[in-house]
C-alpha atoms as a PDB file:
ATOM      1  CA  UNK A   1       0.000   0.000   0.000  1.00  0.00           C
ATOM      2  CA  UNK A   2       1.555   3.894  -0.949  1.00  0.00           C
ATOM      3  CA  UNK A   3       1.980   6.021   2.072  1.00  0.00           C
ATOM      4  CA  UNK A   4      -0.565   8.626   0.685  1.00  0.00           C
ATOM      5  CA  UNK A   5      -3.538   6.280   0.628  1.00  0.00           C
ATOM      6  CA  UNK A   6      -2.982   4.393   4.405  1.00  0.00           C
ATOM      7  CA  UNK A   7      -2.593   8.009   5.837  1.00  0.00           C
ATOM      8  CA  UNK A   8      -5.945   8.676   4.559  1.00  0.00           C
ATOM      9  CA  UNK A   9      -7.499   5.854   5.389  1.00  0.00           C
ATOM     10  CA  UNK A  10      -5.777   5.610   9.309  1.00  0.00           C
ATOM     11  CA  UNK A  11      -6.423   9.172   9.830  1.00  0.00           C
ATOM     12  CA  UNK A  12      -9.770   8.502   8.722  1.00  0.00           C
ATOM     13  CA  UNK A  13     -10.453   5.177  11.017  1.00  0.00           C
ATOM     14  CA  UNK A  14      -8.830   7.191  14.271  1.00  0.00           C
ATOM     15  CA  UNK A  15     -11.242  10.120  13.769  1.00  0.00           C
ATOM     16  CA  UNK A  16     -14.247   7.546  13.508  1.00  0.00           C
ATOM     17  CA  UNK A  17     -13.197   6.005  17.497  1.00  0.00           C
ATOM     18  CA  UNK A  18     -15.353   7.201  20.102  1.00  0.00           C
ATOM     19  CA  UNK A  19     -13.270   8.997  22.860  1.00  0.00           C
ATOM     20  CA  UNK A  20     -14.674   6.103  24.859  1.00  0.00           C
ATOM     21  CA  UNK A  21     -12.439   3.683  22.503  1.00  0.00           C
ATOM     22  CA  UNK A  22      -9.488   5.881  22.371  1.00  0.00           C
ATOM     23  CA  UNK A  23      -9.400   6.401  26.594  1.00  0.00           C
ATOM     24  CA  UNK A  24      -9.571   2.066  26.564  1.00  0.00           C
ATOM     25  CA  UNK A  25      -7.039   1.795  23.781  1.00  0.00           C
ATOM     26  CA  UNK A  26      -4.668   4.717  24.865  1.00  0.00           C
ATOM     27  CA  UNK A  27      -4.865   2.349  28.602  1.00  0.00           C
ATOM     28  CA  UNK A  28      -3.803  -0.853  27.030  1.00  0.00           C
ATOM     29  CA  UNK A  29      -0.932   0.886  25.116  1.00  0.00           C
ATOM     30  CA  UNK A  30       0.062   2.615  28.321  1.00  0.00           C
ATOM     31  CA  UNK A  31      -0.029  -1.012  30.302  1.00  0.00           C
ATOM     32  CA  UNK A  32       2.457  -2.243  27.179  1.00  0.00           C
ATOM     33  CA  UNK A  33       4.797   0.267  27.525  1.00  0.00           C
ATOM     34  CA  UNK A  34       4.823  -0.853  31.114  1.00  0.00           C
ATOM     35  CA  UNK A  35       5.846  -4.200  30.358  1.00  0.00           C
ATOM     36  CA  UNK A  36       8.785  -3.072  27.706  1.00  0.00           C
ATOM     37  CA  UNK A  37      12.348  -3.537  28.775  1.00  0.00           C
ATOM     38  CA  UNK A  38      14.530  -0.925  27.317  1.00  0.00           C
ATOM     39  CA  UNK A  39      17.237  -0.436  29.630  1.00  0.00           C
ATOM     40  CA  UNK A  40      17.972   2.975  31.838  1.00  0.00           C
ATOM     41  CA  UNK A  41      17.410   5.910  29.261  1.00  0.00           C
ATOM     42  CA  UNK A  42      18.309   9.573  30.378  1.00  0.00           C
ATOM     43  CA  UNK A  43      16.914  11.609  27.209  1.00  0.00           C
ATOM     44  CA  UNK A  44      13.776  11.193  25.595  1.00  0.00           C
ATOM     45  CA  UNK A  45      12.423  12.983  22.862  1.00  0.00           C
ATOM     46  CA  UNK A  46       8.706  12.377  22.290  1.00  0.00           C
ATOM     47  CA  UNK A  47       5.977  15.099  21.003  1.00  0.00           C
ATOM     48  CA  UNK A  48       2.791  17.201  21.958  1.00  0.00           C
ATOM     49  CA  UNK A  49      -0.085  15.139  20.129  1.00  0.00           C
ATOM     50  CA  UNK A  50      -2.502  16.935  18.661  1.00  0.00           C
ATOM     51  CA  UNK A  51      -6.087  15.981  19.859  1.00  0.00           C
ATOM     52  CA  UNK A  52      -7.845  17.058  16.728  1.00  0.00           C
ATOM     53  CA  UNK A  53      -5.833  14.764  14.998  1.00  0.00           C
ATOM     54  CA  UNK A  54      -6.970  11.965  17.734  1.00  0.00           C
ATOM     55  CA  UNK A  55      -3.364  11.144  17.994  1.00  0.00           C
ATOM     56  CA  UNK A  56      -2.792   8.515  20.999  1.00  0.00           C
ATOM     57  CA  UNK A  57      -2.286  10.210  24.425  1.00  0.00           C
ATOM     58  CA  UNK A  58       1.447  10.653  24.714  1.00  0.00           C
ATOM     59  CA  UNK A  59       1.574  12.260  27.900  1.00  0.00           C
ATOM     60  CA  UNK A  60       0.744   8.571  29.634  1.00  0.00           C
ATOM     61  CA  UNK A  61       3.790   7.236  28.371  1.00  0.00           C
ATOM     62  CA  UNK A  62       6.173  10.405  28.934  1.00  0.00           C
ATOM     63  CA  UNK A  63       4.565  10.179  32.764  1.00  0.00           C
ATOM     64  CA  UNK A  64       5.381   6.601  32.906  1.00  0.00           C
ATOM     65  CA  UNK A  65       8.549   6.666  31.555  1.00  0.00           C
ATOM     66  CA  UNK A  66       9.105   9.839  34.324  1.00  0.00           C
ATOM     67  CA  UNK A  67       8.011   7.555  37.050  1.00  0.00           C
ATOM     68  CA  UNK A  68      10.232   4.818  35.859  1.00  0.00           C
ATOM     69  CA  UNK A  69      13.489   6.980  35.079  1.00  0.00           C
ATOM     70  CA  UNK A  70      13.453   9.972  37.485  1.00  0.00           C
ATOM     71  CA  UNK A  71      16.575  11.497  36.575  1.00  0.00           C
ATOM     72  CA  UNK A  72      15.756  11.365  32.979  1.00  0.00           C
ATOM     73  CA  UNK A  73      14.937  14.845  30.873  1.00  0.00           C
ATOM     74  CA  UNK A  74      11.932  15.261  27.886  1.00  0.00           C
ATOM     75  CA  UNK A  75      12.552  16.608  25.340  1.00  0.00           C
ATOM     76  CA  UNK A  76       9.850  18.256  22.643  1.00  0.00           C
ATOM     77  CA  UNK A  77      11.392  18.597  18.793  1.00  0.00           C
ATOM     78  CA  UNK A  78      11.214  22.547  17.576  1.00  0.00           C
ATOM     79  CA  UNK A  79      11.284  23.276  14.077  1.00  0.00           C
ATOM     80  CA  UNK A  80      14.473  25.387  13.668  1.00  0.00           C
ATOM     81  CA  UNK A  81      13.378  28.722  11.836  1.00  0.00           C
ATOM     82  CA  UNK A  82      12.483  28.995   8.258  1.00  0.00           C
ATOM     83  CA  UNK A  83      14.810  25.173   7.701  1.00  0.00           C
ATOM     84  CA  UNK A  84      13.146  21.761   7.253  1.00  0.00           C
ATOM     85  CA  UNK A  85      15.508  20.752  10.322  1.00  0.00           C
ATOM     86  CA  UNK A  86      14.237  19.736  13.482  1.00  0.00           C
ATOM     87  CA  UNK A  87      15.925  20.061  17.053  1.00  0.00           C
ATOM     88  CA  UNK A  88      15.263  18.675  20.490  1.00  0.00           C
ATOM     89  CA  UNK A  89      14.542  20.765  22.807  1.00  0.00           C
ATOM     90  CA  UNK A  90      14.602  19.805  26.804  1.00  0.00           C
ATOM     91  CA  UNK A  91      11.112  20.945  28.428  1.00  0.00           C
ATOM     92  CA  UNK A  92      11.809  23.052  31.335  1.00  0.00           C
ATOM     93  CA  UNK A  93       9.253  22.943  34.410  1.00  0.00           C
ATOM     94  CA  UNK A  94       7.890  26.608  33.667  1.00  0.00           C
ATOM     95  CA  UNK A  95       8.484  26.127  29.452  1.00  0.00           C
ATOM     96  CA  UNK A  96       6.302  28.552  27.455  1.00  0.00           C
ATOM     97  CA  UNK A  97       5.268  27.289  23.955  1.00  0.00           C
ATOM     98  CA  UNK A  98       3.887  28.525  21.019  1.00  0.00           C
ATOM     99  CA  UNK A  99       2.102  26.826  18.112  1.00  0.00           C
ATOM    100  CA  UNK A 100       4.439  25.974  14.724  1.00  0.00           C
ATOM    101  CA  UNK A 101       3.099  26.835  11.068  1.00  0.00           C
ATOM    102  CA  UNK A 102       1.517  23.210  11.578  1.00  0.00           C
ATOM    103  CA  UNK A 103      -0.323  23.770  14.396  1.00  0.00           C
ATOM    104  CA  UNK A 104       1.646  21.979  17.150  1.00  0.00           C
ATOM    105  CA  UNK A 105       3.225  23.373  20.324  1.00  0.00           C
ATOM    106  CA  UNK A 106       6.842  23.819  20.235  1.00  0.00           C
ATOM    107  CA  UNK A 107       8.766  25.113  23.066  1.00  0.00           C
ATOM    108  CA  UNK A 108       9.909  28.700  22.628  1.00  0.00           C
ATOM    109  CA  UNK A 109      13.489  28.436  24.806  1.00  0.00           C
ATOM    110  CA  UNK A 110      15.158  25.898  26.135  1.00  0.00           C
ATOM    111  CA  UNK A 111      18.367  24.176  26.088  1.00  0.00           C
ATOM    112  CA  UNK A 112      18.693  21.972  23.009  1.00  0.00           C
ATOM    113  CA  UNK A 113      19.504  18.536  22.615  1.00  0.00           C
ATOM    114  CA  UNK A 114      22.410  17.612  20.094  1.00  0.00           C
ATOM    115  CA  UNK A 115      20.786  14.516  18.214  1.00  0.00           C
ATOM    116  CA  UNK A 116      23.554  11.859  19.221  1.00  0.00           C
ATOM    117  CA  UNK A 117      22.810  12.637  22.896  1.00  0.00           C
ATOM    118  CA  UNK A 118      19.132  11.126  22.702  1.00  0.00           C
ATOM    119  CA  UNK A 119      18.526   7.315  24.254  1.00  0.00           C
ATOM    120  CA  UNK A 120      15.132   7.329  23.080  1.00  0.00           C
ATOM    121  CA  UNK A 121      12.412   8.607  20.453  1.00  0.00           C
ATOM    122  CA  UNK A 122       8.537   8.437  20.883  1.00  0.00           C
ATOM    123  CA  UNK A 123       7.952   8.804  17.224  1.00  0.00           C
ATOM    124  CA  UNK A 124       4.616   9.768  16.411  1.00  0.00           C
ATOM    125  CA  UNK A 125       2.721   8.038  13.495  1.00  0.00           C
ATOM    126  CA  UNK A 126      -0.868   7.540  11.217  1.00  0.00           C
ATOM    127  CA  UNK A 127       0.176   4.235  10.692  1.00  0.00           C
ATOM    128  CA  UNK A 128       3.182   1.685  10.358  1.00  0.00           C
ATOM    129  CA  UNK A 129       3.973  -1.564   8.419  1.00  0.00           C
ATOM    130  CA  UNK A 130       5.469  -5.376   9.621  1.00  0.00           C
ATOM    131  CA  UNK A 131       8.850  -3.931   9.267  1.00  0.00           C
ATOM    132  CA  UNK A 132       8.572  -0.779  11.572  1.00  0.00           C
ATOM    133  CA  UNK A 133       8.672   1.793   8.345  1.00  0.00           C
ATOM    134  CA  UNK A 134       6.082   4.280   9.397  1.00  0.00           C
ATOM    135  CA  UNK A 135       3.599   6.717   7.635  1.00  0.00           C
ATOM    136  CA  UNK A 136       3.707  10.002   9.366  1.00  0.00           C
ATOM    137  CA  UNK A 137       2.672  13.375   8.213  1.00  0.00           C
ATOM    138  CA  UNK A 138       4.462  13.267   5.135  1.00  0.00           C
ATOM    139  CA  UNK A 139       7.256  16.065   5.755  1.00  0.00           C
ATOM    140  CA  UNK A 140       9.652  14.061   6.670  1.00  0.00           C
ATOM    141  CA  UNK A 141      11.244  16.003  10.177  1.00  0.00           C
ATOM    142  CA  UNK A 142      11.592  12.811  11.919  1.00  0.00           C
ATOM    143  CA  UNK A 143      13.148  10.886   9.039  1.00  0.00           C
ATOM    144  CA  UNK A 144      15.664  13.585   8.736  1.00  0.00           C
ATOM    145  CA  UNK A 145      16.356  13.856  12.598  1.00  0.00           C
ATOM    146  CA  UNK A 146      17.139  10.158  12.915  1.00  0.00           C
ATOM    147  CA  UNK A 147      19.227   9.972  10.587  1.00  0.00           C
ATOM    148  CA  UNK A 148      21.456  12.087  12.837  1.00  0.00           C
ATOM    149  CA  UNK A 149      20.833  10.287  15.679  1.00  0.00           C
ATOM    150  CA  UNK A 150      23.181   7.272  17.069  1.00  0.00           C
ATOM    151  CA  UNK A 151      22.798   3.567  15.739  1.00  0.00           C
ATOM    152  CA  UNK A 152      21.435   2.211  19.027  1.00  0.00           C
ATOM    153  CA  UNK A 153      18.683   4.902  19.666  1.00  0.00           C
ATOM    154  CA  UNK A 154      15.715   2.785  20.693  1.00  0.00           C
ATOM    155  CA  UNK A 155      12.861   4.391  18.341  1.00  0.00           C
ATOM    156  CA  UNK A 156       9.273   3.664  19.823  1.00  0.00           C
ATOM    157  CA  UNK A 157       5.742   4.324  17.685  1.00  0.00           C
ATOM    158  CA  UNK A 158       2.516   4.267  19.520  1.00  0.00           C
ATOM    159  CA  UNK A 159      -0.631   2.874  17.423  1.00  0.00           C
ATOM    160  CA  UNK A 160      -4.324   2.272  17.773  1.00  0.00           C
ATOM    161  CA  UNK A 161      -3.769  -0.277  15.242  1.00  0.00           C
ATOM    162  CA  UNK A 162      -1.752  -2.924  13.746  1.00  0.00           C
ATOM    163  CA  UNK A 163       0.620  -3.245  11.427  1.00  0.00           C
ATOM    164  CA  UNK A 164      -0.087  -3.291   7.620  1.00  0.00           C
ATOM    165  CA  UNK A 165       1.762  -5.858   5.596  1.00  0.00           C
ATOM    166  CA  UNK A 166       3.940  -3.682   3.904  1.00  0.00           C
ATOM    167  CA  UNK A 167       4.534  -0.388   2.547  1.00  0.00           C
ATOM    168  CA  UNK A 168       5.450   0.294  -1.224  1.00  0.00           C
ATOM    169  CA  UNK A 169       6.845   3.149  -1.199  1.00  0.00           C
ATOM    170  CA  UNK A 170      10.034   3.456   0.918  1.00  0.00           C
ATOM    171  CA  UNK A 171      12.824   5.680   0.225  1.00  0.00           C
ATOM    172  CA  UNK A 172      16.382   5.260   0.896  1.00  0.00           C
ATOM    173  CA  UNK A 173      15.923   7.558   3.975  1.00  0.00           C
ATOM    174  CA  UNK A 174      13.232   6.273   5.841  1.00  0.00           C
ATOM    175  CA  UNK A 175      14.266   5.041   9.223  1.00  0.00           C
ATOM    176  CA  UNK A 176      12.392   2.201  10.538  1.00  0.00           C
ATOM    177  CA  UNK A 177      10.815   2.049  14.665  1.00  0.00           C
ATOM    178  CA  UNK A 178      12.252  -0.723  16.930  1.00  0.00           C
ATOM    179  CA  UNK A 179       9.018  -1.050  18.528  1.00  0.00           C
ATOM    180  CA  UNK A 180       5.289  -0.485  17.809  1.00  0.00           C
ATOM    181  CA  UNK A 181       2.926  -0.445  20.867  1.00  0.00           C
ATOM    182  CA  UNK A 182      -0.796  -1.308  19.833  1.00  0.00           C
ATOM    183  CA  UNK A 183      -3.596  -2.205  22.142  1.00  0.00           C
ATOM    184  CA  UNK A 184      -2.994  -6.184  21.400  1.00  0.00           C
ATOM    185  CA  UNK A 185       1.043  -5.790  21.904  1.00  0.00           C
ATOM    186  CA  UNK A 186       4.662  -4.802  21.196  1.00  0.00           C
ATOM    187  CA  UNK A 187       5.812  -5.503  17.895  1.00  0.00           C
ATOM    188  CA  UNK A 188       9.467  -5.358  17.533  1.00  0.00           C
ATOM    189  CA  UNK A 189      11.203  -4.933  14.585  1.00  0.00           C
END
């Protein structure tokens, strides 16, 4: 399946769940995160999800992970000016934020991450296949920021759904997750 037709159609089957079924699936893919061994991290990156997108709750996980790893710092990716770069930037307790050309909240300050310092990315995603390539929002930030990022970052998508067979369209640069959490469980690729 091309990228361009499963983000239509998974954007289109997350807006059709009830917030009922999203509350019960974003629990069971909180409760697998739980049970995911991935070693003592000390920098995350994840993301603000965008509710009107009905993007899976994030903030359960980056709590978790909090609880888990207390010494551990979040970081939020900021688009860097007029580039198609991203950067990581490490959410202060009193950050102030402001929404990007796309709509989502980047932090305004902060101290940023250099990409080879992150342990782990919560990578957000419409929708991924059996081999952990991903269909995203099509701009290609993430792609681009992982491919600066060490060999052994542990990359981690979050999905109301499984895994499609395959995707047939993937380019040179796409970087494959090393784990998708659904509601049924942990796929690793």
């Amino acid at each position: 399946m091309l990228k361009g037709n499963l983000r239509k159609e998974y954007l289109e089957k997350r807006i059709l769940l009830s917030e009922e079924e999203r509350k019960e699936k974003d629990a069971l893919i909180r409760d697998g995160f739980s049970g995911l061994d991935i070693g003592e991290k000390r920098r995350l990156l994840s993301y603000c999800a965008l509710p009107e997108r009905r993007e899976f709750n994030i903030s359960l996980i980056e709590d978790r992970f909090l609880q888990q790893s207390p010494m551990a710092v979040l970081a939020w990716p900021r688009i860097s000016g007029s580039s198609r770069e991203m950067e990581a930037v490490i959410l202060e307790k009193d950050a102030l934020f402001i929404k990007n050309r796309y709509g989502i909240l980047e932090p305004i300050g902060g101290e940023v991450l250099h990409p080879m310092d992150i342990d782990l990315v919560f990578v957000p995603l419409i929708a991924c296949d059996e081999k952990g390539y991903r269909v995203g929002y099509g701009k290609g930030y993430y792609d681009r920021y992982l491919l600066r990022c060490r060999r052994d970052l542990i990359k981690i998508g979050f999905s109301y759904f499984e895994p499609v067979d395959r995707l047939d369209d993937i380019h040179e640069f796409d970087v494959p997750l090393n784990f998708c959490i659904t509601p049924t469980r942990i796929y690793e690729f």
